[in-house]
Protein backbone atom coordinates (compact mmCIF):
# COMPACT_ATOMS: atom_id res chain seq x y z
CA UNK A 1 0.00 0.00 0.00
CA UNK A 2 1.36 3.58 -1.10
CA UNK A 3 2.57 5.20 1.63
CA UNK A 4 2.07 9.52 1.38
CA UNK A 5 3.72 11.67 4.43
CA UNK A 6 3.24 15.54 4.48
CA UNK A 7 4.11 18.49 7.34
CA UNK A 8 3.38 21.84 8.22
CA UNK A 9 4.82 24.11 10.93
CA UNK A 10 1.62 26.28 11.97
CA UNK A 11 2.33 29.50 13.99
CA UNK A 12 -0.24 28.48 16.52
CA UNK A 13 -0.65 26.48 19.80
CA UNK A 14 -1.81 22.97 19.34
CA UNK A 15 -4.96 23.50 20.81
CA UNK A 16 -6.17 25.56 18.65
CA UNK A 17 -4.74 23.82 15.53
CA UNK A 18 -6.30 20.60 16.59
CA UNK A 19 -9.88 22.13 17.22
CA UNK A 20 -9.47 23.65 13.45
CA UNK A 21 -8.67 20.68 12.18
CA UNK A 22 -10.68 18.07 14.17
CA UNK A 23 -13.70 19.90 13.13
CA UNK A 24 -13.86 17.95 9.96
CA UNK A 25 -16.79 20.91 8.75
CA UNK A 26 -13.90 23.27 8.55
CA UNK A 27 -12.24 21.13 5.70
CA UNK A 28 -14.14 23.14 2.73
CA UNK A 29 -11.74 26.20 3.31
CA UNK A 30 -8.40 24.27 3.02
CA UNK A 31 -8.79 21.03 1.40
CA UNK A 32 -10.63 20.42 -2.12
CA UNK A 33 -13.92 19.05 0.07
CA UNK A 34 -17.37 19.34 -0.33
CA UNK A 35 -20.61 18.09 1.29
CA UNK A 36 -19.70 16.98 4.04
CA UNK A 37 -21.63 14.99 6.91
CA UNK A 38 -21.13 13.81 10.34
CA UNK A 39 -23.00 11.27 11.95
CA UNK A 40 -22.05 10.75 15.15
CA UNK A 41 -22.51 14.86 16.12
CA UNK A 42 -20.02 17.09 17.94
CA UNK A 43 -17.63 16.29 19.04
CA UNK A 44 -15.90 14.20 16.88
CA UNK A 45 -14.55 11.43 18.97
CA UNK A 46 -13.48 7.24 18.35
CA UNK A 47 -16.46 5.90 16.23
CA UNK A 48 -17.78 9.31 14.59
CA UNK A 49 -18.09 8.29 10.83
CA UNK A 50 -17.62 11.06 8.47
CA UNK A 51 -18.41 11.30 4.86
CA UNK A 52 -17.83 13.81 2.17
CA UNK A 53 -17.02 14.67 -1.50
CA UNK A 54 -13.43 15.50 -2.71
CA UNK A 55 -11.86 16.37 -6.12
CA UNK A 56 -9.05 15.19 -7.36
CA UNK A 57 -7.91 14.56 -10.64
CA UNK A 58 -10.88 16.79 -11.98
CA UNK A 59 -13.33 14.11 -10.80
CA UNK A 60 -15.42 13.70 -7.66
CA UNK A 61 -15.51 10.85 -5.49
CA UNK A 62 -17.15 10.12 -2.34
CA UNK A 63 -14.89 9.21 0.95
CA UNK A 64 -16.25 7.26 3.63
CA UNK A 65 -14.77 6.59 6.85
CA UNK A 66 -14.05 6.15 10.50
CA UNK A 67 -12.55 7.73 12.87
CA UNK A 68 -10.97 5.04 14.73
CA UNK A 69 -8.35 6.56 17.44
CA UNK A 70 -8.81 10.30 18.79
CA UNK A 71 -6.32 11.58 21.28
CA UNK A 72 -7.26 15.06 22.04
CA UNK A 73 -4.45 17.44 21.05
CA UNK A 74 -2.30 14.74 19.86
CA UNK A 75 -3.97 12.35 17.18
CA UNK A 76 -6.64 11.62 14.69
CA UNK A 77 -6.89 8.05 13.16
CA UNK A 78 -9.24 7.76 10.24
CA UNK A 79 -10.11 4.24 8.18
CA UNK A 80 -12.34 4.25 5.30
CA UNK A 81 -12.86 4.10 1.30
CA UNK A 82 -11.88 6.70 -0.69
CA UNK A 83 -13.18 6.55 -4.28
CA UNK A 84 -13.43 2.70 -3.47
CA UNK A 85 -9.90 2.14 -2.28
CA UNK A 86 -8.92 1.62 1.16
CA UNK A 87 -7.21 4.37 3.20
CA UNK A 88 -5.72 4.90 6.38
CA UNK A 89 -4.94 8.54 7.59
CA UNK A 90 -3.42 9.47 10.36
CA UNK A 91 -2.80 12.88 11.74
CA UNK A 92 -0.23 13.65 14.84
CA UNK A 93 -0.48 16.94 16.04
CA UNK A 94 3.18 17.95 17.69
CA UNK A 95 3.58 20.73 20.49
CA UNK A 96 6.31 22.79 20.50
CA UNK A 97 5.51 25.82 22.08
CA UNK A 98 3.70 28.44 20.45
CA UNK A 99 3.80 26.51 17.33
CA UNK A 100 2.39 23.29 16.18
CA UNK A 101 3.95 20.62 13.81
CA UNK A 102 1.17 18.58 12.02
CA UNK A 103 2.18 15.19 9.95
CA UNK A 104 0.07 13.50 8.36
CA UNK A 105 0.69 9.95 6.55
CA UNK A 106 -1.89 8.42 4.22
CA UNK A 107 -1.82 4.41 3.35
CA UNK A 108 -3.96 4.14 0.12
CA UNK A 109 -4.60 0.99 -1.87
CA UNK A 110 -5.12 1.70 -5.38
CA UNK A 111 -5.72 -1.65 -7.69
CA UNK A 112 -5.22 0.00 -10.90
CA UNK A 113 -2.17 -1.24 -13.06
CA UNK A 114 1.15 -0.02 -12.43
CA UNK A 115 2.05 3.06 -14.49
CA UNK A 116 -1.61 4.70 -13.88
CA UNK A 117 -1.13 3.76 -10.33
CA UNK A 118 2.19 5.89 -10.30
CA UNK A 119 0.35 8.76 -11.41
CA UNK A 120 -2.35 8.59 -9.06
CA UNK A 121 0.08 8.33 -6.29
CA UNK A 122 2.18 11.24 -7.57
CA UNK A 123 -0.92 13.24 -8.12
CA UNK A 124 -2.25 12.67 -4.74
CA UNK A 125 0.81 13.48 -3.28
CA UNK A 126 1.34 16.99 -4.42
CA UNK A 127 -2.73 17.41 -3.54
CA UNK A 128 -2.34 16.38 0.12
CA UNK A 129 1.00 19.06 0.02
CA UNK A 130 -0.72 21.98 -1.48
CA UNK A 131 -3.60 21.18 0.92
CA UNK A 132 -1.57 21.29 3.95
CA UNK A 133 0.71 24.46 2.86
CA UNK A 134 -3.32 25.86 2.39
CA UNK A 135 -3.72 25.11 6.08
CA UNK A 136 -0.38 26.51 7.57
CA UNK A 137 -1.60 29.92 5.18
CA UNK A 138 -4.89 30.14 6.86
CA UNK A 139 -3.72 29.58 10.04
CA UNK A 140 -0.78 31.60 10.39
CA UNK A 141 -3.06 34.54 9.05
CA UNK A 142 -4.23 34.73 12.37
CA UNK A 143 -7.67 34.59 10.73
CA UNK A 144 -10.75 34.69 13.29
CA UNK A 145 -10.94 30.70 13.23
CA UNK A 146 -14.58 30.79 14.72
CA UNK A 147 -16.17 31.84 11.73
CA UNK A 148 -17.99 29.64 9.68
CA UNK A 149 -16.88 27.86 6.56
CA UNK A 150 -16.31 29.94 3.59
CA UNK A 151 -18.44 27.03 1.40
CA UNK A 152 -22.27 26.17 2.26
């Protein structure tokens, strides 16, 4: 399984970066996310399922999944289907002081033959980058992080 690892240094403390970004309705302003939907209510915690519609690759597709470890602060754990392949994502949250390092690594399965498979990977590589730089930009802005999303 494909292996994807990304960071960002955010100019905030963790507790605030990890209430942005556990707050999976806050996705639509810094990842390429729409409709999303929560069934377990707030707050998130170990068994919320969450569901929503991404673009990639000019084309929709639905993710599905679990959140199946939540350590407040620290780490998010989600398992699930995305566009029908099987994903693991998991998000550590690091103090160190007034900032916050946040890593996240991605295990997808893709079952499409090898050279489309490479671009895929590549592709959602650079996606998951540019999403996470979009983070670190919005949160180091020192934007009011209470609003609501920017997308209904």
């Amino acid at each position: 399984m494909p292996k994807f690892e990304t960071q960002v240094l955010v100019n905030r403390p963790v507790f605030q970066v990890f209430r942005y970004v556990g707050d999976f309705n806050n996705d639509v302003n810094w990842r390429n996310v729409h409709n999303i939907g929560i069934t377990s209510g707030d707050p998130i915690r170990t068994g919320s399922m969450v569901a929503m519609t991404r673009r990639i690759m000019g084309r929709k597709g639905f993710v599905n999944s679990d959140v199946t470890d939540y350590d407040r602060n620290k780490k998010i754990v989600l398992k699930g289907s995305y566009w029908g392949f099987p994903f693991v994502s998991t998000i550590i949250f690091d103090h160190r002081g007034q900032q916050t390092n946040v890593r996240e690594s991605l295990e997808i399965r893709t079952r499409w033959f090898f050279w489309f498979g490479i671009f895929f990977n590549l592709t959602l590589k650079g996606v998951l980058r540019r999403e996470w730089e979009a983070l670190k930009q919005l949160l180091d802005s020192h934007a009011d992080l209470s609003s609501k999303s920017k997308r209904s």
